[in-house]
PDB file of N, CA and C in Angstrom:
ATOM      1  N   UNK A   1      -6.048 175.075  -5.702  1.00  0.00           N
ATOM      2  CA  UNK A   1      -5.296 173.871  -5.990  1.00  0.00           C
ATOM      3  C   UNK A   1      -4.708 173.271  -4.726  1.00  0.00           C
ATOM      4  N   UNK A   2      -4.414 174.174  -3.899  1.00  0.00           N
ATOM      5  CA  UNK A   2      -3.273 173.647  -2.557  1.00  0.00           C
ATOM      6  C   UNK A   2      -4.304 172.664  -1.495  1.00  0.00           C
ATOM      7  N   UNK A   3      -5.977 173.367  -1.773  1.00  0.00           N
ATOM      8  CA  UNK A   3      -6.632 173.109  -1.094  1.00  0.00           C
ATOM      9  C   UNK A   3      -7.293 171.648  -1.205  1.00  0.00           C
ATOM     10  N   UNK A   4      -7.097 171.091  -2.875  1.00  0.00           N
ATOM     11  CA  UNK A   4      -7.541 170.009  -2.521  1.00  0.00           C
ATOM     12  C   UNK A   4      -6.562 169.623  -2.779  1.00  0.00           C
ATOM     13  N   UNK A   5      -5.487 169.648  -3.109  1.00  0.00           N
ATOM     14  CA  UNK A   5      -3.982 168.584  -2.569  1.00  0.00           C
ATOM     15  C   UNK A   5      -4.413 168.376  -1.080  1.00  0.00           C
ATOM     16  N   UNK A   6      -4.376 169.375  -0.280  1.00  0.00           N
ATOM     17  CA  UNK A   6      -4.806 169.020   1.037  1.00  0.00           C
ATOM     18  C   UNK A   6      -5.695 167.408   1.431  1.00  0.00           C
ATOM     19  N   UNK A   7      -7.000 167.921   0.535  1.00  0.00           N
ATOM     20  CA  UNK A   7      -7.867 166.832   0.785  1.00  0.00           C
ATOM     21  C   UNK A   7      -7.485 165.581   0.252  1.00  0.00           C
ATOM     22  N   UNK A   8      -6.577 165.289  -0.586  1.00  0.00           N
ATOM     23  CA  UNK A   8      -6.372 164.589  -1.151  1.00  0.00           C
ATOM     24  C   UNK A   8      -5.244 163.787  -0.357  1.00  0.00           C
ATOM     25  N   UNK A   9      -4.550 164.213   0.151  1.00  0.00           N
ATOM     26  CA  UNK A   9      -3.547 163.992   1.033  1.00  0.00           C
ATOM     27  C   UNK A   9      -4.153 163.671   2.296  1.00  0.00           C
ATOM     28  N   UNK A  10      -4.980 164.324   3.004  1.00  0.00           N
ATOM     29  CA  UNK A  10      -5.967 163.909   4.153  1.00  0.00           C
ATOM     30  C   UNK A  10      -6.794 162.435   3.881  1.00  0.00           C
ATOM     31  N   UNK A  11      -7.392 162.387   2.459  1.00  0.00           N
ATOM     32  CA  UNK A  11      -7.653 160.883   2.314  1.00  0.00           C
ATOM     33  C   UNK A  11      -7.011 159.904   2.166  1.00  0.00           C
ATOM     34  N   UNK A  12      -6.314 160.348   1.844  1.00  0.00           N
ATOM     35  CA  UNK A  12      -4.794 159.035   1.551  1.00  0.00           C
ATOM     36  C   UNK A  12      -4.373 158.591   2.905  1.00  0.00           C
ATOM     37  N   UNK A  13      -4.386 159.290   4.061  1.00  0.00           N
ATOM     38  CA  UNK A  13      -3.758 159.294   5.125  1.00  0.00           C
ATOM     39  C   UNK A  13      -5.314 158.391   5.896  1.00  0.00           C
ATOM     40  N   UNK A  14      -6.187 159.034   5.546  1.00  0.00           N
ATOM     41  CA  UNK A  14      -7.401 157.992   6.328  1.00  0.00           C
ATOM     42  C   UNK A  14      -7.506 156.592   5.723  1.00  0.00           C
ATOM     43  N   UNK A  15      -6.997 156.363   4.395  1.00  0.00           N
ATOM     44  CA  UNK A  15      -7.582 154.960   4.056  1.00  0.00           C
ATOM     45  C   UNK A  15      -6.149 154.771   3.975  1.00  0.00           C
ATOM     46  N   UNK A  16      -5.216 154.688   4.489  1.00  0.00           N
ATOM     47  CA  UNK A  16      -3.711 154.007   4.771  1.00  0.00           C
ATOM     48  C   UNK A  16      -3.943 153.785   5.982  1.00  0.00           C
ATOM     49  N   UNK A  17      -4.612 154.196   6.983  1.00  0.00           N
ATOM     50  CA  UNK A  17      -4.685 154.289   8.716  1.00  0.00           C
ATOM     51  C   UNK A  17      -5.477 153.367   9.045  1.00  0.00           C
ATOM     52  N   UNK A  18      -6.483 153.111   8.569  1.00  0.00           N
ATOM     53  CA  UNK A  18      -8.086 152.167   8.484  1.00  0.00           C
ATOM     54  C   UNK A  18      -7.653 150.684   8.917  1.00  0.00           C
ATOM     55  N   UNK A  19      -8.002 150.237   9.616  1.00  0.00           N
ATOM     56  CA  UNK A  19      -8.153 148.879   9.769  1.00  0.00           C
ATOM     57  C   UNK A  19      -8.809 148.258   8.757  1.00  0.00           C
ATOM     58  N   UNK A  20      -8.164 147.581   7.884  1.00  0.00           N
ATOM     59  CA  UNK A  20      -8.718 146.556   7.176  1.00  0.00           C
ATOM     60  C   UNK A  20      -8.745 144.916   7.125  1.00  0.00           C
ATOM     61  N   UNK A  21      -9.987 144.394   7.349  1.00  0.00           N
ATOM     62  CA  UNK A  21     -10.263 142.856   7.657  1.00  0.00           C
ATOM     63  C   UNK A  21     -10.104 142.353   6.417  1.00  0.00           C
ATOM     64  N   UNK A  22      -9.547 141.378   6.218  1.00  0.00           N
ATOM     65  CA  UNK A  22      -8.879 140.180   4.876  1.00  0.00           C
ATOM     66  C   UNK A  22     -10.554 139.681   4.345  1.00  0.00           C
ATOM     67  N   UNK A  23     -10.382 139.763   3.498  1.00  0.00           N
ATOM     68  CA  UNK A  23     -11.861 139.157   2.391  1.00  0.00           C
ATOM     69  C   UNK A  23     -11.593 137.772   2.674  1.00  0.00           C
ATOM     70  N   UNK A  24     -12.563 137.178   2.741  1.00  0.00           N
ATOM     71  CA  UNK A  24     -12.594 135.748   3.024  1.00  0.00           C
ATOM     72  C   UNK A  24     -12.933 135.073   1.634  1.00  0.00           C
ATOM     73  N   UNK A  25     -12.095 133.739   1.145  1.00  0.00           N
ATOM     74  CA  UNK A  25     -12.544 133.501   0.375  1.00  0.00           C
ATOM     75  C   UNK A  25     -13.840 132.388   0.199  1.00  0.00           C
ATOM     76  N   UNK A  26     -14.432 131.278  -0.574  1.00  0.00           N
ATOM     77  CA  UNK A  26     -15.505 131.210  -0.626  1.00  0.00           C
ATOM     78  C   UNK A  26     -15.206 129.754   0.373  1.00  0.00           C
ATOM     79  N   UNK A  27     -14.728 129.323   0.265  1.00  0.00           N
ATOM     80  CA  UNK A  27     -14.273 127.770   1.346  1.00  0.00           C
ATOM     81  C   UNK A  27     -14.167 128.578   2.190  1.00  0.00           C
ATOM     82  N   UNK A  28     -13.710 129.644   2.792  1.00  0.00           N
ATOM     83  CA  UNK A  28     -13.270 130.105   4.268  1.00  0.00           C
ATOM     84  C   UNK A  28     -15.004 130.438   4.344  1.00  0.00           C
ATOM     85  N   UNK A  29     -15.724 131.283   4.066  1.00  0.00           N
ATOM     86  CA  UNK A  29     -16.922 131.458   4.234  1.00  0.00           C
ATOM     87  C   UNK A  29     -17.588 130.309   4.379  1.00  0.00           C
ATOM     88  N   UNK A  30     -18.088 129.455   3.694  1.00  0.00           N
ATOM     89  CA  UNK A  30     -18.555 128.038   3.839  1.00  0.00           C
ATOM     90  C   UNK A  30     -18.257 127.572   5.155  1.00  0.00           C
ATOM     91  N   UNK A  31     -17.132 127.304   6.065  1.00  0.00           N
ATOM     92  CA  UNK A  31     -16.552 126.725   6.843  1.00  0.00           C
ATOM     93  C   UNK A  31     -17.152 127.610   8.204  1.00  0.00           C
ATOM     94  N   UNK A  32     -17.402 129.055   7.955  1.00  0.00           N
ATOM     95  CA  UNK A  32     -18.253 130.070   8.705  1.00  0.00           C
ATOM     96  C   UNK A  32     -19.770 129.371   9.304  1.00  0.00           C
ATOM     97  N   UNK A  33     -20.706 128.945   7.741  1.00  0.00           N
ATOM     98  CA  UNK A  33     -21.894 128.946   8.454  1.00  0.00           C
ATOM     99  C   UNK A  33     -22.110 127.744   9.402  1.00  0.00           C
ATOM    100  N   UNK A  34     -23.022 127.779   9.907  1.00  0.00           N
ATOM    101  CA  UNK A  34     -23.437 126.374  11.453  1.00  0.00           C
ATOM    102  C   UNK A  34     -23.854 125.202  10.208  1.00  0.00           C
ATOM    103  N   UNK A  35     -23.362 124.180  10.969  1.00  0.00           N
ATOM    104  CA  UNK A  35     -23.802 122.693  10.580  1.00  0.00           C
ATOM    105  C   UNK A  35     -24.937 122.675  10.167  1.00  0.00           C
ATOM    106  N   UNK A  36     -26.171 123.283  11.085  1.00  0.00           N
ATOM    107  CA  UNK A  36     -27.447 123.174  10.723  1.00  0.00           C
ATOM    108  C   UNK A  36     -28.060 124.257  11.534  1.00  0.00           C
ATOM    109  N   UNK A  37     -29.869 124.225  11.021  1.00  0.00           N
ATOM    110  CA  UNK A  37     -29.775 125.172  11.761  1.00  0.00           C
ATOM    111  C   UNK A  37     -31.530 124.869  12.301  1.00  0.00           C
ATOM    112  N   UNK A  38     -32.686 125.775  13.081  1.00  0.00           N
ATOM    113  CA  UNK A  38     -33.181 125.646  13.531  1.00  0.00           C
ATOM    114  C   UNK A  38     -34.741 125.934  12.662  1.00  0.00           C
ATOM    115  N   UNK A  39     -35.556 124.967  12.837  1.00  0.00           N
ATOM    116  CA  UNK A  39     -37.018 125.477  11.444  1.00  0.00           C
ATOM    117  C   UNK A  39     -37.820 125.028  12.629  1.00  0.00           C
ATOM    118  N   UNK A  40     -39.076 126.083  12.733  1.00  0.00           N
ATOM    119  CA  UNK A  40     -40.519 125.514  13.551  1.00  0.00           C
ATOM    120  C   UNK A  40     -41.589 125.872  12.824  1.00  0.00           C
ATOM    121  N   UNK A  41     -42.738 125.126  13.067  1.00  0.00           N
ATOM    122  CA  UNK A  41     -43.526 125.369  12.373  1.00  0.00           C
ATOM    123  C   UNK A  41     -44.723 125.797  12.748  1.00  0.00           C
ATOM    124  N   UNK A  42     -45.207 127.250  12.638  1.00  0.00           N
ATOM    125  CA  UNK A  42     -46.708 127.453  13.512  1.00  0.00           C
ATOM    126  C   UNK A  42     -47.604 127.646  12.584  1.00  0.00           C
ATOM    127  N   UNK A  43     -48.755 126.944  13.448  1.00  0.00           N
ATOM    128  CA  UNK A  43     -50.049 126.829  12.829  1.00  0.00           C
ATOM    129  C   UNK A  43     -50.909 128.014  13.593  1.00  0.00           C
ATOM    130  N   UNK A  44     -51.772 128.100  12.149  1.00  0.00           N
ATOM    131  CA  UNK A  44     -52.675 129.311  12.505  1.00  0.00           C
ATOM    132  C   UNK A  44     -54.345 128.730  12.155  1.00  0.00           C
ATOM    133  N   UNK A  45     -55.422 128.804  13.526  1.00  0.00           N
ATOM    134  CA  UNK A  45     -56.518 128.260  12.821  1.00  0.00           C
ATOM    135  C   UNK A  45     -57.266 128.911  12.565  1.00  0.00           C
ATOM    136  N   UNK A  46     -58.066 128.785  10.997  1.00  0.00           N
ATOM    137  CA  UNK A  46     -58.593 129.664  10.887  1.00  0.00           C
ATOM    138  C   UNK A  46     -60.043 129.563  10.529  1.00  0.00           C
ATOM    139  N   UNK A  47     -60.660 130.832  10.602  1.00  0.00           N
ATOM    140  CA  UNK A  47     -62.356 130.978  11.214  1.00  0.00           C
ATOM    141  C   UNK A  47     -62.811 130.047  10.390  1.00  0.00           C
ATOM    142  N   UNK A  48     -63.094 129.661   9.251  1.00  0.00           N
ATOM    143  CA  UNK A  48     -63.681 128.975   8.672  1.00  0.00           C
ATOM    144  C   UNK A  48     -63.459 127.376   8.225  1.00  0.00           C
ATOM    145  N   UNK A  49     -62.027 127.179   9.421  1.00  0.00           N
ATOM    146  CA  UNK A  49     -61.633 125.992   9.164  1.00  0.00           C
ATOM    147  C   UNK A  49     -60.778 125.508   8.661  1.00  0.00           C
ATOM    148  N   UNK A  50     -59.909 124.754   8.888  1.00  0.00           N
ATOM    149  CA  UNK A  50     -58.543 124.343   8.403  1.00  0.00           C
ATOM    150  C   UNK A  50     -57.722 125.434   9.266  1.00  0.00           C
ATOM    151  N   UNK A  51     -56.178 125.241   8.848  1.00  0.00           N
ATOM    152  CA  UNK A  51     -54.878 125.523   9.585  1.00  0.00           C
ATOM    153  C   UNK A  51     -54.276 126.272   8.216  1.00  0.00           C
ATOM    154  N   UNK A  52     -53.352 127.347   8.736  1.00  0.00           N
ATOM    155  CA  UNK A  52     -52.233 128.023   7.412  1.00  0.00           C
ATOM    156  C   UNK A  52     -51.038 127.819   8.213  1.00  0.00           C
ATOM    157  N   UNK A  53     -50.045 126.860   7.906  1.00  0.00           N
ATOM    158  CA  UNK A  53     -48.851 126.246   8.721  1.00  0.00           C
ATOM    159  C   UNK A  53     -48.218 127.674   7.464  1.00  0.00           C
ATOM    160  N   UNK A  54     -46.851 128.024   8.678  1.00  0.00           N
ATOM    161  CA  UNK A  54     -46.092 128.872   8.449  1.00  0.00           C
ATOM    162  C   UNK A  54     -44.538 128.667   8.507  1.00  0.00           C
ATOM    163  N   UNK A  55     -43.814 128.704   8.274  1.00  0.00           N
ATOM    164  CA  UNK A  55     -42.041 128.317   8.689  1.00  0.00           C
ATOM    165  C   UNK A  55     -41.867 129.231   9.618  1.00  0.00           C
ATOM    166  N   UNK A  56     -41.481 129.683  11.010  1.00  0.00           N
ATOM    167  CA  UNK A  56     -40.454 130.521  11.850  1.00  0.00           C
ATOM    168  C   UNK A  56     -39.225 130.139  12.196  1.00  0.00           C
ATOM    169  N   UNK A  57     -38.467 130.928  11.077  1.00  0.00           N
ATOM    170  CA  UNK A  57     -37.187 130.887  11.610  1.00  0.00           C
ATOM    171  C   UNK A  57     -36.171 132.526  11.069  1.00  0.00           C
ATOM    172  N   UNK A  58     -35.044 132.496  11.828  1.00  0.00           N
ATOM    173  CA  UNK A  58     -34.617 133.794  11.522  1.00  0.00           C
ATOM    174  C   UNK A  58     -34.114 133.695  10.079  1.00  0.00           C
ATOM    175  N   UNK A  59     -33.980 134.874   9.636  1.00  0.00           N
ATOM    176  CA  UNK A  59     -33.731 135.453   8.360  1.00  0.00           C
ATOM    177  C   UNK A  59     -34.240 134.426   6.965  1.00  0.00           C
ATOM    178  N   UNK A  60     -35.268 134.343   6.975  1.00  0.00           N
ATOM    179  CA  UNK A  60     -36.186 133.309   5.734  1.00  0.00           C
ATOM    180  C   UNK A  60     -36.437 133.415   4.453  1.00  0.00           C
ATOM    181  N   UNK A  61     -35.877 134.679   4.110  1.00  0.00           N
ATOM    182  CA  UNK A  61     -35.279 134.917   2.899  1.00  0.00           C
ATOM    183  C   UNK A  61     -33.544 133.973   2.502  1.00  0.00           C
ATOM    184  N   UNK A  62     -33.197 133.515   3.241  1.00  0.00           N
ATOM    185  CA  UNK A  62     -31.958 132.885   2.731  1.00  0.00           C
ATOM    186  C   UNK A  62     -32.295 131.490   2.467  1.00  0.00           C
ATOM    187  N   UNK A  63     -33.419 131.056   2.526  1.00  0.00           N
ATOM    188  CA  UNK A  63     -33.865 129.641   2.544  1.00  0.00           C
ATOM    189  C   UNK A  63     -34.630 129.557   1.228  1.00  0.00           C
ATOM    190  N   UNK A  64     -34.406 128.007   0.484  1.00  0.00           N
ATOM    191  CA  UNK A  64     -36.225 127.618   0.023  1.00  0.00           C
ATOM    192  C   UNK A  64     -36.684 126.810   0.591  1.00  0.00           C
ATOM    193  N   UNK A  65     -37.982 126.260   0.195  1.00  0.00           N
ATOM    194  CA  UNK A  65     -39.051 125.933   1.148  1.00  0.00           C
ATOM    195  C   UNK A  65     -39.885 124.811   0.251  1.00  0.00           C
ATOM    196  N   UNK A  66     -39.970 124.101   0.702  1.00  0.00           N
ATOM    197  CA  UNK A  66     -40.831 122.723  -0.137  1.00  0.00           C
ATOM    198  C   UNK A  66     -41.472 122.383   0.647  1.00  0.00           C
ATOM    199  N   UNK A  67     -42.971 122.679   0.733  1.00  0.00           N
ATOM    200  CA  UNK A  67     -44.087 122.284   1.506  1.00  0.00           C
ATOM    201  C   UNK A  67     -45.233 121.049   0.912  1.00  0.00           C
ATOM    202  N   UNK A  68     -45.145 119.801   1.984  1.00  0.00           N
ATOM    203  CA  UNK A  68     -46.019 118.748   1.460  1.00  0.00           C
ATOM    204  C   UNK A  68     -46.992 118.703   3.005  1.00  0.00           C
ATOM    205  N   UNK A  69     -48.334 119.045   2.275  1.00  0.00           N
ATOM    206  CA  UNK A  69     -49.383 118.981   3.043  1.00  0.00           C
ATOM    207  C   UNK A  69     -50.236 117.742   2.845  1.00  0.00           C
ATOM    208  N   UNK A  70     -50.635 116.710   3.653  1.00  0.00           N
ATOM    209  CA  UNK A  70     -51.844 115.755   3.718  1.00  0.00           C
ATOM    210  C   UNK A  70     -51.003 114.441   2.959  1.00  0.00           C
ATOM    211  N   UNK A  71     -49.329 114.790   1.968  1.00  0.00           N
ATOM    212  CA  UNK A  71     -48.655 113.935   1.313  1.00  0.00           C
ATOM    213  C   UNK A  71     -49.003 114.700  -0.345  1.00  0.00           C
ATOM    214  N   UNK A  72     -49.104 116.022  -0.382  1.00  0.00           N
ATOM    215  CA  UNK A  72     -49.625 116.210  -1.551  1.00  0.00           C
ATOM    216  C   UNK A  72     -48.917 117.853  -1.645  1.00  0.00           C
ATOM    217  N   UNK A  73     -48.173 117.919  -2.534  1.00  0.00           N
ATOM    218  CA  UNK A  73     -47.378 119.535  -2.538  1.00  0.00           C
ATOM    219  C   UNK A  73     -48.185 120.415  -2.065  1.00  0.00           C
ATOM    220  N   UNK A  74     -47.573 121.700  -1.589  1.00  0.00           N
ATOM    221  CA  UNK A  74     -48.177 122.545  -1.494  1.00  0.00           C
ATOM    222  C   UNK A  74     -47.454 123.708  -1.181  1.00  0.00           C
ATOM    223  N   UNK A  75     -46.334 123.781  -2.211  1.00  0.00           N
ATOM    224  CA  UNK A  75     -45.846 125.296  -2.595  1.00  0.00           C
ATOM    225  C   UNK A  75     -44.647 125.557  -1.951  1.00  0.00           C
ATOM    226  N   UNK A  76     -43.769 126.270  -2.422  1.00  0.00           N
ATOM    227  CA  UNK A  76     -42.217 126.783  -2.355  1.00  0.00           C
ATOM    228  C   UNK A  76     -41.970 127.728  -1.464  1.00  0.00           C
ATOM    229  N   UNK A  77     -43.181 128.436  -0.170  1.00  0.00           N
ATOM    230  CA  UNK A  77     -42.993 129.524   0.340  1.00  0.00           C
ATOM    231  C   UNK A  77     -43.019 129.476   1.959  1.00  0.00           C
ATOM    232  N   UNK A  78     -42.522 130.573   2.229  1.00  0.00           N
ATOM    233  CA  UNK A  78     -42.483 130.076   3.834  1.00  0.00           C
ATOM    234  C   UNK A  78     -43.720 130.027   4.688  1.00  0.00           C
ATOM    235  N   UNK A  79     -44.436 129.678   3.906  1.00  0.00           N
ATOM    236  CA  UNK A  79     -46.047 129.310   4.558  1.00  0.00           C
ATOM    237  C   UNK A  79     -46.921 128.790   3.243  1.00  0.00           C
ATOM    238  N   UNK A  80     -48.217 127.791   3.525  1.00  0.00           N
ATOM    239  CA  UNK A  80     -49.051 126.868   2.547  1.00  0.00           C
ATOM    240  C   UNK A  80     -49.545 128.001   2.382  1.00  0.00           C
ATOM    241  N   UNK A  81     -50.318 127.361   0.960  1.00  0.00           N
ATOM    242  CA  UNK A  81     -51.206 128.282   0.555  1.00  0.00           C
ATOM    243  C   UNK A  81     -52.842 128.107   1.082  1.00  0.00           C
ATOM    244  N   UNK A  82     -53.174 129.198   1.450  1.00  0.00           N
ATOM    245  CA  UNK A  82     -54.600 128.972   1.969  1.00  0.00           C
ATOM    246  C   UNK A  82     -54.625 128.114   3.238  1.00  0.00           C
ATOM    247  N   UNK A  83     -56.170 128.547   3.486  1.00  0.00           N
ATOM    248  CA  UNK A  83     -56.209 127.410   4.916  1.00  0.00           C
ATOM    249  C   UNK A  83     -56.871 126.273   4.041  1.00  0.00           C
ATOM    250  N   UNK A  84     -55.841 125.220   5.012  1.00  0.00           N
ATOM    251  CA  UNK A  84     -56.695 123.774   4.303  1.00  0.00           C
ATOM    252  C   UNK A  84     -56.685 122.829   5.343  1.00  0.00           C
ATOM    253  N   UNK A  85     -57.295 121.841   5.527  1.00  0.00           N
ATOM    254  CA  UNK A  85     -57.922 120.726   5.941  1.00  0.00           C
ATOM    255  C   UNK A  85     -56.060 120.231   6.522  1.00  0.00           C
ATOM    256  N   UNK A  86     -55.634 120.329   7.465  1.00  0.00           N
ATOM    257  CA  UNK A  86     -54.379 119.625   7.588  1.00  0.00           C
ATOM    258  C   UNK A  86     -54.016 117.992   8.621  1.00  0.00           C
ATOM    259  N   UNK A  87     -54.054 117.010   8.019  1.00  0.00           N
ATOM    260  CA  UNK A  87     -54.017 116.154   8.778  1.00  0.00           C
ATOM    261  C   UNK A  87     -52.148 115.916   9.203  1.00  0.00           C
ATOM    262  N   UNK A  88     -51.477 115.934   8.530  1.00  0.00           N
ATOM    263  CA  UNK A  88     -50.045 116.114   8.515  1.00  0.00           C
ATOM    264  C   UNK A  88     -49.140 117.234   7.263  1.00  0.00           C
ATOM    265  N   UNK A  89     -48.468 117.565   8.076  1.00  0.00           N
ATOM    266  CA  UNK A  89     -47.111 118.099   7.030  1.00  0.00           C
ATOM    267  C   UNK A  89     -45.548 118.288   7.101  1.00  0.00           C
ATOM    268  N   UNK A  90     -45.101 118.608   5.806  1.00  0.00           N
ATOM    269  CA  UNK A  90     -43.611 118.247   6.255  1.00  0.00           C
ATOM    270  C   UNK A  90     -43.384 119.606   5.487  1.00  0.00           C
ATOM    271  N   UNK A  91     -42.018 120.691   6.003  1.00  0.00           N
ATOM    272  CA  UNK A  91     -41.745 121.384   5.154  1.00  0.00           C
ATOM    273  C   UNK A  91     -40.096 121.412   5.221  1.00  0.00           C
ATOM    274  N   UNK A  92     -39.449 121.153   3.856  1.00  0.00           N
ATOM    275  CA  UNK A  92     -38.054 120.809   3.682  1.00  0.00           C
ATOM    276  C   UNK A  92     -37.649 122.126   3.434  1.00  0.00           C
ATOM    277  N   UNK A  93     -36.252 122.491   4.236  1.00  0.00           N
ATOM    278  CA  UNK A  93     -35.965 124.049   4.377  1.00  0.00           C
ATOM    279  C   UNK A  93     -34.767 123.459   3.786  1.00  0.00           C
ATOM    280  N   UNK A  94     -34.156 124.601   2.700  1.00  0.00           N
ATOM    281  CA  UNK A  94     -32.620 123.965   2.333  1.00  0.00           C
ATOM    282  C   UNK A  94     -31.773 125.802   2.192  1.00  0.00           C
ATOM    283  N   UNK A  95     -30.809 125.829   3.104  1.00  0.00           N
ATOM    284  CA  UNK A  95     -29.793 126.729   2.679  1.00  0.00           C
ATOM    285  C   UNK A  95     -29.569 127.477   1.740  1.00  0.00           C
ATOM    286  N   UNK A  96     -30.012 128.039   0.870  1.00  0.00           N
ATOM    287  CA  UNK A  96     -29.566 128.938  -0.360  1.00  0.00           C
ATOM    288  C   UNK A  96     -27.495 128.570  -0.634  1.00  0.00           C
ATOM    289  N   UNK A  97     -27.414 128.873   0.465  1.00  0.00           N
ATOM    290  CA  UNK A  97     -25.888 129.349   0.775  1.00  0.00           C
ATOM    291  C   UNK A  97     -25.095 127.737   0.000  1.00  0.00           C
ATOM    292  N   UNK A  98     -25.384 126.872   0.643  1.00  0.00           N
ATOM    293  CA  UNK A  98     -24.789 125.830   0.608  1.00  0.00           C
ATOM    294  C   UNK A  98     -25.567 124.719   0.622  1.00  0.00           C
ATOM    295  N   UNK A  99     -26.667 124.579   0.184  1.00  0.00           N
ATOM    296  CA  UNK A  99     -27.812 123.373   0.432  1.00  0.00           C
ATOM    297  C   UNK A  99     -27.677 122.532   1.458  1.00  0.00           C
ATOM    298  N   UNK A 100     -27.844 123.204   2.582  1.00  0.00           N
ATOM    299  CA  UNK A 100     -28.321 121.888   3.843  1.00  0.00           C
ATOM    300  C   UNK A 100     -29.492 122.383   3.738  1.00  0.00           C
ATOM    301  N   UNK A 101     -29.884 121.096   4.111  1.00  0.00           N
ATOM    302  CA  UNK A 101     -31.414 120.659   4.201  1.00  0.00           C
ATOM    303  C   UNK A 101     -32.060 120.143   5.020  1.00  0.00           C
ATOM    304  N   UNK A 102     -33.025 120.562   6.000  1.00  0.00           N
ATOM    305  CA  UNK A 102     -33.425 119.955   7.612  1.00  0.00           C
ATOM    306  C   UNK A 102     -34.823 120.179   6.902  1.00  0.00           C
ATOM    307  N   UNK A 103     -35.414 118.944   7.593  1.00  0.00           N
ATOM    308  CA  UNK A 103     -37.010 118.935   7.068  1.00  0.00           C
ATOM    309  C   UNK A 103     -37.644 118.706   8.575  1.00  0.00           C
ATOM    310  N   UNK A 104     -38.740 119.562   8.467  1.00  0.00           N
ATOM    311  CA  UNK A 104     -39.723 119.419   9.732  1.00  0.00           C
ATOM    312  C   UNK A 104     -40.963 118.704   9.489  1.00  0.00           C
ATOM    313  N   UNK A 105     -41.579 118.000  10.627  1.00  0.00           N
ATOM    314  CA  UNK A 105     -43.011 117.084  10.417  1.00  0.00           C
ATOM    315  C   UNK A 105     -43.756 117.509  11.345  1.00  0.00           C
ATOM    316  N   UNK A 106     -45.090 117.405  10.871  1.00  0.00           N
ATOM    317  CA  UNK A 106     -45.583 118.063  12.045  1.00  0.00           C
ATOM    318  C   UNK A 106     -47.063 117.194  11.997  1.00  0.00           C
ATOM    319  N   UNK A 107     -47.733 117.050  12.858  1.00  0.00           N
ATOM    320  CA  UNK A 107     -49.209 115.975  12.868  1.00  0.00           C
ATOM    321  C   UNK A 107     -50.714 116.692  13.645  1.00  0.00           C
ATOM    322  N   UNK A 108     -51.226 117.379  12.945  1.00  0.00           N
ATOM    323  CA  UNK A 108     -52.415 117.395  13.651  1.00  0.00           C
ATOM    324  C   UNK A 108     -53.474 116.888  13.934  1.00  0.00           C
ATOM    325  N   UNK A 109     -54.664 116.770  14.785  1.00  0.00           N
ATOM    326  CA  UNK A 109     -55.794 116.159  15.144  1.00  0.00           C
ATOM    327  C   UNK A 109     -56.725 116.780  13.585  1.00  0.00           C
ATOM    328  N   UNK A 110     -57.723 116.246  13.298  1.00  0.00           N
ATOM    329  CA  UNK A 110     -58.592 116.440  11.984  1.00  0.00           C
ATOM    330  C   UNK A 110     -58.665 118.152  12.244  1.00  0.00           C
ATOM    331  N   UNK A 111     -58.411 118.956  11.254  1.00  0.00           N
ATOM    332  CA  UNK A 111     -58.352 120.495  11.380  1.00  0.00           C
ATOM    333  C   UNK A 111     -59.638 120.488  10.606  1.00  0.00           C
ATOM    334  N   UNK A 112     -60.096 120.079  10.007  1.00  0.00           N
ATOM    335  CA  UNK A 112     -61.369 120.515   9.113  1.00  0.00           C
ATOM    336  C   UNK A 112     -63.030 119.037   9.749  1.00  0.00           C
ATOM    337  N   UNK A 113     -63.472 119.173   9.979  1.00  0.00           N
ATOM    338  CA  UNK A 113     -64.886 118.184  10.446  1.00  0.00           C
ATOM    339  C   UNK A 113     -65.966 118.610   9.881  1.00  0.00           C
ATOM    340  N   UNK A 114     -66.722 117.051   9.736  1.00  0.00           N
ATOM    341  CA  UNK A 114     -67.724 117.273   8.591  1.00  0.00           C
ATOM    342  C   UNK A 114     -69.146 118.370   9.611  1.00  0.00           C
ATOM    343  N   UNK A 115     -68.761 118.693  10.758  1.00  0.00           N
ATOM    344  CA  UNK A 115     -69.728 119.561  11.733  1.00  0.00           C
ATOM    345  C   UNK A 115     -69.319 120.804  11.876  1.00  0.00           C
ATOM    346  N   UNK A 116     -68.304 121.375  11.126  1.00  0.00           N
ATOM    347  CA  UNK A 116     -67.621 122.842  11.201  1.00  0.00           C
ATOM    348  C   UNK A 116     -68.477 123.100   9.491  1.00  0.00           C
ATOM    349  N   UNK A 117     -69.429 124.347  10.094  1.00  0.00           N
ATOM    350  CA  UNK A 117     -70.241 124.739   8.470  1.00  0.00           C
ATOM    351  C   UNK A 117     -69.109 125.816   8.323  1.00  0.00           C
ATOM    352  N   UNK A 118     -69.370 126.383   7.007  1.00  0.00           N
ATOM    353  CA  UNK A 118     -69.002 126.857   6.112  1.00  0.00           C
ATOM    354  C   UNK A 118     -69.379 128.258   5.760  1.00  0.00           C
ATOM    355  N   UNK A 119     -68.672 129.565   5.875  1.00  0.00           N
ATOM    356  CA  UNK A 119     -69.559 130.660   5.849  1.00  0.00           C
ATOM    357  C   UNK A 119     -69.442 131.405   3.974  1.00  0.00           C
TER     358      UNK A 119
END
């Protein structure tokens, strides 16, 4: 019995001693993240033609993702689907946290030609 009074008394004494940081509430957090933040977009070409545009940016799980390829959707993820024929695209990145929203454009030369065969 004496022995875990002991311990019990030893923990009390560590979490009374502890530095503890104040919980922030949800306006103080908000006021935390950056104004905006940074989206690039790399293209990948691939063997059989066309481009798979990708989002790079840090931590890309906190984002969604609205991808318009050629002016024509093309999916909610941090990269298009498939390689396709890309003459332009835009992909709108929005905050999870707080919905900002920075959209990127991007323009390539013809990625797909009627002289690139087909395997």
């Amino acid at each position: 019995m004496s022995q875990k009074l002991m311990y019990l008394c030893i923990c009390f004494c560590l979490f009374q001693s502890c530095d503890k940081a104040p919980l922030l509430s949800l306006p103080e957090l908000e006021n935390e993240l950056p104004t905006t933040f940074e989206v690039s977009i790399d293209v990948v070409h691939c063997v059989n033609g066309g481009n798979l545009l990708s989002v790079e940016m840090p931590n890309p799980e906190l984002y969604g993702y609205l991808w318009e390829v050629n002016e024509q959707a093309s999916g909610h993820h941090t990269e298009t689907s498939g390689c396709q024929c890309v003459e332009n695209a835009t992909v709108r990145v929005t905050r999870l946290a707080d919905g900002l929203r920075v959209s990127k454009f991007i323009e390539l030369t013809a990625s797909c030609s009627s002289d690139e065969s087909s395997f």
